[in-house]
C-alpha atoms as a PDB file:
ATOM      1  CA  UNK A   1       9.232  11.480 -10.106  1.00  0.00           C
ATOM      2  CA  UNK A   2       6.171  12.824 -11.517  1.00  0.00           C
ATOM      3  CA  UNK A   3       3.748  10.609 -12.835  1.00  0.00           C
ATOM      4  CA  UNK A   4       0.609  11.557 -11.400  1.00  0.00           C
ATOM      5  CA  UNK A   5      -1.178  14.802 -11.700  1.00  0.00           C
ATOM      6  CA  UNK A   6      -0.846  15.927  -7.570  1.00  0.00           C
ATOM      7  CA  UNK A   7      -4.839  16.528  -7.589  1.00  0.00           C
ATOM      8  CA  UNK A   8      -5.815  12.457  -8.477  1.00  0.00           C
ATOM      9  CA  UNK A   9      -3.398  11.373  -5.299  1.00  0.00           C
ATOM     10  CA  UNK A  10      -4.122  13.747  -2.380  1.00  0.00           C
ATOM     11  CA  UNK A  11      -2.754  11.218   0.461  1.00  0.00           C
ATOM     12  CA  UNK A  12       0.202   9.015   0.648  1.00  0.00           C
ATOM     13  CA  UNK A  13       2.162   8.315   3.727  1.00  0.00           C
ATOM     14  CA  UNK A  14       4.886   5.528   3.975  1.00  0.00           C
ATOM     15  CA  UNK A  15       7.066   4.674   6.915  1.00  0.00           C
ATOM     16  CA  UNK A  16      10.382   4.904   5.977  1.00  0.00           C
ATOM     17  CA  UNK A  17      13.157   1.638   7.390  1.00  0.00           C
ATOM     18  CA  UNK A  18      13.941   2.564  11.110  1.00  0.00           C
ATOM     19  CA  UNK A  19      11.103   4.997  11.770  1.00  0.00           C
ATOM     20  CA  UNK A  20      10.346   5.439  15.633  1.00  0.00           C
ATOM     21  CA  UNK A  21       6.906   4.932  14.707  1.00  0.00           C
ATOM     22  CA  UNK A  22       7.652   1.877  12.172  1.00  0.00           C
ATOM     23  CA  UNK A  23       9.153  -0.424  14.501  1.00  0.00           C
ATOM     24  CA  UNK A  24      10.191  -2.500  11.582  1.00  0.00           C
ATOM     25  CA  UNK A  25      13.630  -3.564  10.709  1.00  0.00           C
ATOM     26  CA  UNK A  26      15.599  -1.709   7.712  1.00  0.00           C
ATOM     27  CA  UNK A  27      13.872  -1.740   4.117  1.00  0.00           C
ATOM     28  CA  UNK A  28      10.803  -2.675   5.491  1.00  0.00           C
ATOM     29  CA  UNK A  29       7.957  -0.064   3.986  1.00  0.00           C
ATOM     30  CA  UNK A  30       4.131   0.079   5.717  1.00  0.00           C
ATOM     31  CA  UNK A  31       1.500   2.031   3.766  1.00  0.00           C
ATOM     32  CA  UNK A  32      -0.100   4.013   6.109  1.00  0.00           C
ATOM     33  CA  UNK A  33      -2.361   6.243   4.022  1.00  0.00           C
ATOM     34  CA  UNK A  34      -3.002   5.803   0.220  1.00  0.00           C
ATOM     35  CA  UNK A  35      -6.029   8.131  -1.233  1.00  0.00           C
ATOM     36  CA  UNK A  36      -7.057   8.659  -4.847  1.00  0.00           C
ATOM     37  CA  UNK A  37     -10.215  11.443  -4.953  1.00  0.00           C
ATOM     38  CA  UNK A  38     -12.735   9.931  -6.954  1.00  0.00           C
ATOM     39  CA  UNK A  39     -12.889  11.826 -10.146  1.00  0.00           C
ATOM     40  CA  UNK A  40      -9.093   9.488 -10.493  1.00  0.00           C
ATOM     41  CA  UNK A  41     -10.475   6.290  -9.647  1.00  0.00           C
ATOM     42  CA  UNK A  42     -11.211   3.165 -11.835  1.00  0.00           C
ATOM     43  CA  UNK A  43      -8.233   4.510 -14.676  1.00  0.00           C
ATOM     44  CA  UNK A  44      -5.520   2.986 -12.582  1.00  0.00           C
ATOM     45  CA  UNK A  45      -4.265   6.048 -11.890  1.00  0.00           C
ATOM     46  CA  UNK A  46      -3.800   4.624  -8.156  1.00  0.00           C
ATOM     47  CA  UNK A  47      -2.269   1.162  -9.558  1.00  0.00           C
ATOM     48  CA  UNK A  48       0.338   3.082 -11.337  1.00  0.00           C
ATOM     49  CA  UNK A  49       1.170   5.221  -8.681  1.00  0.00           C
ATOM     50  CA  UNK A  50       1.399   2.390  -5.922  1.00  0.00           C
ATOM     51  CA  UNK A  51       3.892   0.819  -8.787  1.00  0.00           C
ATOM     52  CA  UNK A  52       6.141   3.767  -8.999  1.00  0.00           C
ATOM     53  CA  UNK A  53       6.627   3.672  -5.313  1.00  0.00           C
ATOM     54  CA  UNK A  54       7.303  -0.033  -4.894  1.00  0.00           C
ATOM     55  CA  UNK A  55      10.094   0.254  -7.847  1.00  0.00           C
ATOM     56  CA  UNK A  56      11.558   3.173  -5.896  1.00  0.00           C
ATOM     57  CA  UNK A  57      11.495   1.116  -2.592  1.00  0.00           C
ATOM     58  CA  UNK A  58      12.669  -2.149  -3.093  1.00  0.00           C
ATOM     59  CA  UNK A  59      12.496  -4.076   0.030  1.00  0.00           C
ATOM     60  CA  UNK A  60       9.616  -5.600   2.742  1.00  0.00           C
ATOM     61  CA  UNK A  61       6.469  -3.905   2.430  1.00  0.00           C
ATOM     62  CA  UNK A  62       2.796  -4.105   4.218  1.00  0.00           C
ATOM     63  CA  UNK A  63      -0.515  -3.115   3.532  1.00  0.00           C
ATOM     64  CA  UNK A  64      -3.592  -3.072   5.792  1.00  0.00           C
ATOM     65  CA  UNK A  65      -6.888  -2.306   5.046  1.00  0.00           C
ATOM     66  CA  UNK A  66      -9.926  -1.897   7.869  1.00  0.00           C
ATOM     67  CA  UNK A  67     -12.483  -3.970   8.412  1.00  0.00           C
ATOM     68  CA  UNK A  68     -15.772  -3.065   6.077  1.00  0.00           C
ATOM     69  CA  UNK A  69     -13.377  -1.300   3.564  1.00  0.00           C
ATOM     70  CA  UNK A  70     -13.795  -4.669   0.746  1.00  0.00           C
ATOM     71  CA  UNK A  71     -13.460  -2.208  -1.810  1.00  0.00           C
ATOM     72  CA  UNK A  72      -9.799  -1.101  -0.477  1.00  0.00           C
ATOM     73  CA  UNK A  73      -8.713  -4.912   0.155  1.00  0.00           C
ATOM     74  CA  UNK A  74      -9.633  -5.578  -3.574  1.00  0.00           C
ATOM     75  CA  UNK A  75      -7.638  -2.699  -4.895  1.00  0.00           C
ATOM     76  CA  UNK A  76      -4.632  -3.540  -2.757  1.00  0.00           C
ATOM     77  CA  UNK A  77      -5.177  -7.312  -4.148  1.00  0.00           C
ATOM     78  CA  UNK A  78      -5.229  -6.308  -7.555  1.00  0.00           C
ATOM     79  CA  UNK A  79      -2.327  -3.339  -7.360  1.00  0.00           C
ATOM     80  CA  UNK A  80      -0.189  -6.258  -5.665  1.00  0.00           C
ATOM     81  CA  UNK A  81      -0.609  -8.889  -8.192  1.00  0.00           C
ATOM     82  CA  UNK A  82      -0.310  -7.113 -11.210  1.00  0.00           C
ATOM     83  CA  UNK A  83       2.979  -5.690  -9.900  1.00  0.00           C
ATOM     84  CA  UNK A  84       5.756  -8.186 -11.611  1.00  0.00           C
ATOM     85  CA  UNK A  85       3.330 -10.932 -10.715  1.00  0.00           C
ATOM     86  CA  UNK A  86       4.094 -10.373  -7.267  1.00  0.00           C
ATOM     87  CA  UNK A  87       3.137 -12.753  -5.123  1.00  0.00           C
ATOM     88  CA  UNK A  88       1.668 -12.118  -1.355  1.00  0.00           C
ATOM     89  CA  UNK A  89       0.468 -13.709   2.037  1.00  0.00           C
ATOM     90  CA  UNK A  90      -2.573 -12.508   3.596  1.00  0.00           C
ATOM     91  CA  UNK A  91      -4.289 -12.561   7.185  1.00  0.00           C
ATOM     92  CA  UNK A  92      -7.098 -10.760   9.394  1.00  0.00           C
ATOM     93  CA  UNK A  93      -5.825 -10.082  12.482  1.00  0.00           C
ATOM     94  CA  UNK A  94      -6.772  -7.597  15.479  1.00  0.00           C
ATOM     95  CA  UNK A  95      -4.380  -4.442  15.064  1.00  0.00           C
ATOM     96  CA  UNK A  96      -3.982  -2.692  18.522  1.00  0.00           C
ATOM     97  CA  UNK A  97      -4.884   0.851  16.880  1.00  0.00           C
ATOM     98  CA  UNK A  98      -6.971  -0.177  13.887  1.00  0.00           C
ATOM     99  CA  UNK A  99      -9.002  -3.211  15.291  1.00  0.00           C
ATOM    100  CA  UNK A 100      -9.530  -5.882  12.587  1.00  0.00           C
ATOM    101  CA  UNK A 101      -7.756  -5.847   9.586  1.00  0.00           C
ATOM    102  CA  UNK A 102      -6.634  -7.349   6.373  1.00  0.00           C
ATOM    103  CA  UNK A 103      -3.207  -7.226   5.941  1.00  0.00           C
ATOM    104  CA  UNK A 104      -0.673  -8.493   2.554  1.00  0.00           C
ATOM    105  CA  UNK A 105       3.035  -8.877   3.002  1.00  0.00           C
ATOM    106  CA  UNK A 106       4.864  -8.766  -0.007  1.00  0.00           C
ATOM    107  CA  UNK A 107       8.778  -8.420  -0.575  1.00  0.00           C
ATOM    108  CA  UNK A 108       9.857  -6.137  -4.104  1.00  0.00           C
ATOM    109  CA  UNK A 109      13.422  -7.198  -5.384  1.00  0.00           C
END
């Protein structure tokens, strides 16, 4: 798949279903690290790239964002909901590593 010119997306990491780190159960995704360098941003460049992924990887997915990053959580809002109308829970919790965060749940058929 190649959508995206490799400089706009510099960072993605997922957790793939039954990852020793994951901990989650089968088809369940976690979006560790997403990055778009600047120059990329505000064309959707990230949107359609966060897309492509969740087509490819139909299953349970999760998102968290630190606390402070509002810019991030409004992104991952956005990207989520304009993704088949996809709708999402959402909570701040304490994350052992990460401290407070905002997380979204979301399941892609």
């Amino acid at each position: 798949m190649h959508i995206i010119p490799k400089i706009s997306c510099s960072k993605l990491m997922i957790l793939p279903p039954e990852s020793p780190r994951s901990g989650v159960k089968k088809d369940s995704y976690e979006v560790c690290e997403f990055y778009v360098v600047p120059y990329f941003r505000k064309n959707a460049i990230g949107m359609r790239f966060a897309h492509a992924i969740f087509e490819s990887y139909p299953g349970d997915w999760e998102i968290k964002q630190i606390q402070e990053a509002e810019y991030t959580t409004k992104f991952w809002r956005k990207t989520i909901e304009r993704f088949n109308e996809t709708t999402y829970t959402e909570e701040c919790y304490d994350d052992p590593y990460w401290g407070i965060v905002t997380r979204q749940k979301f399941t892609v058929n």
